[in-house]
C-alpha atoms as a PDB file:
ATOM      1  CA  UNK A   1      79.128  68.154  12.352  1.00  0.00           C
ATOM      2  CA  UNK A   2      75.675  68.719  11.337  1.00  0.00           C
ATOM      3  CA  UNK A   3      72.989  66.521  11.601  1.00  0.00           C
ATOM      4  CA  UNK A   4      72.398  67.023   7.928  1.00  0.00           C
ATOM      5  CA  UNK A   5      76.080  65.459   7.390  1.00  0.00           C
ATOM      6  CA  UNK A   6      75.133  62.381   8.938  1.00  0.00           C
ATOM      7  CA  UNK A   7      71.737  62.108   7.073  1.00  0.00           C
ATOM      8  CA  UNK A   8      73.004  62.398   3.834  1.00  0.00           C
ATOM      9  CA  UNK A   9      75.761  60.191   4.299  1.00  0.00           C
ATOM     10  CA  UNK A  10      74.224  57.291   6.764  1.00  0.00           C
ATOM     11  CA  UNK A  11      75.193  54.661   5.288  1.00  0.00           C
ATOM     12  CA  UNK A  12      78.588  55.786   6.620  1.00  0.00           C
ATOM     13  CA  UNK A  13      77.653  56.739   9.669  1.00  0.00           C
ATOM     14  CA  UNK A  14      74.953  53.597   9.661  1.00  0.00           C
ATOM     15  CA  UNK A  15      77.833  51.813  11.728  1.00  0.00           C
ATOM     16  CA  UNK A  16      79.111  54.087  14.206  1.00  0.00           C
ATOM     17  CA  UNK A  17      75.406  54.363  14.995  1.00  0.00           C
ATOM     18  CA  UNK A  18      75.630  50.213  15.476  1.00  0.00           C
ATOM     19  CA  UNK A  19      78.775  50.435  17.819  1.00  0.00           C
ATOM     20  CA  UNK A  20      76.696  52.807  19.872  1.00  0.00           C
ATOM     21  CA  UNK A  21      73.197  51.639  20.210  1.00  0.00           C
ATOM     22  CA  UNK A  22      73.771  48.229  19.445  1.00  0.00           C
ATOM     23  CA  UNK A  23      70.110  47.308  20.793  1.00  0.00           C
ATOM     24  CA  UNK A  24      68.830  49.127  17.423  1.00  0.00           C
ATOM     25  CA  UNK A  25      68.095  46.396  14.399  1.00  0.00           C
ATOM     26  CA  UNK A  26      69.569  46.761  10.674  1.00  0.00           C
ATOM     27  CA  UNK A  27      66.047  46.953   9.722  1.00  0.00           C
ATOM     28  CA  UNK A  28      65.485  49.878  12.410  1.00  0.00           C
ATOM     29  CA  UNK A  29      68.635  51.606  11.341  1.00  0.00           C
ATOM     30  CA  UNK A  30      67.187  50.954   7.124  1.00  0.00           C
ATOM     31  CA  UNK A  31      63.709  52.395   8.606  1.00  0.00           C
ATOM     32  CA  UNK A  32      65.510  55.719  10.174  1.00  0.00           C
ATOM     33  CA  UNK A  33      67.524  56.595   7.344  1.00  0.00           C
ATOM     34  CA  UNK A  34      69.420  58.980   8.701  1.00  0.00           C
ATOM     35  CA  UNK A  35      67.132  61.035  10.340  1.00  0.00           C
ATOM     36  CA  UNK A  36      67.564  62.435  14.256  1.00  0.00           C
ATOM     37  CA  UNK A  37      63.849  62.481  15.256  1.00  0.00           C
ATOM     38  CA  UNK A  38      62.978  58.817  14.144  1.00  0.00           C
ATOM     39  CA  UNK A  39      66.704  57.236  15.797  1.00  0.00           C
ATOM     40  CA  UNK A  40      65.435  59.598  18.980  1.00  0.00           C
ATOM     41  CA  UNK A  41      62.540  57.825  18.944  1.00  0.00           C
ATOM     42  CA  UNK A  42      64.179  54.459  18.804  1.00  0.00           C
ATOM     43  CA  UNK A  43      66.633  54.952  20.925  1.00  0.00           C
ATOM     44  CA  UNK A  44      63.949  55.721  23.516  1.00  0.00           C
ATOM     45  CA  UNK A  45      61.821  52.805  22.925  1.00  0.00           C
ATOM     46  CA  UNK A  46      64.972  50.372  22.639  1.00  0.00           C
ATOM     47  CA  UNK A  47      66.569  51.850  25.576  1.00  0.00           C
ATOM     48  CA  UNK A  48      63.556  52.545  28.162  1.00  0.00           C
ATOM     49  CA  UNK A  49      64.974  56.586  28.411  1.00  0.00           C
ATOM     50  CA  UNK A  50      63.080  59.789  28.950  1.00  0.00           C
ATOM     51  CA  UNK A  51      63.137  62.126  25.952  1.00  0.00           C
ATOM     52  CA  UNK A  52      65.668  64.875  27.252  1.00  0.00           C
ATOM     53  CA  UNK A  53      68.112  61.629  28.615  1.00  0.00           C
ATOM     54  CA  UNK A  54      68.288  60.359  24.331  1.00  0.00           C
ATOM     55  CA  UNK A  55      68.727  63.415  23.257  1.00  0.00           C
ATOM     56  CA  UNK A  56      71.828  63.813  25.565  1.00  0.00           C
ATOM     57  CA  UNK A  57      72.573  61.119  24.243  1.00  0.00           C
ATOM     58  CA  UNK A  58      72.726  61.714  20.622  1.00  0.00           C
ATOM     59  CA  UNK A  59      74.470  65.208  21.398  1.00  0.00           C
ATOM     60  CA  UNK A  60      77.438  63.533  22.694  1.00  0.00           C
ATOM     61  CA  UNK A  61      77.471  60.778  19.530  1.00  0.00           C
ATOM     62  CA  UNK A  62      77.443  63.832  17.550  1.00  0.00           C
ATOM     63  CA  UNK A  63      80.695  65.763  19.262  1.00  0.00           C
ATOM     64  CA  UNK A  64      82.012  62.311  19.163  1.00  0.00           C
ATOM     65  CA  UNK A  65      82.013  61.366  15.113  1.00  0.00           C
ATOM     66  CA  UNK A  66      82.967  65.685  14.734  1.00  0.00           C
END
């Protein structure tokens, strides 16, 4: 699934994202809207991770919700 997918439908996907980084905030997850650079961002201030380590990250949620 495309990133593209998820951005244009996050309110869907606005969940799954929950379940997974829970430390993130409604407001945050309202604030990122969907898009990858802004919830890598977050999820590496929230989470105290290196850049390459969230972006692992968010590959694997991706093959996941495929």
């Amino acid at each position: 699934m495309s990133w593209d997918q998820v951005e244009g439908n996050w309110k869907q996907f606005k969940g799954k994202v929950k379940e997974t980084w829970g430390k993130l905030t409604d407001d945050e997850l309202e604030q990122i809207a969907g898009k990858r650079d802004m919830l890598l961002g977050k999820i590496q201030e929230k989470y105290g991770i290196a850049k390459d380590e969230a972006e692992k990250r968010i590959k694997d949620f991706e093959k996941a919700i495929d």
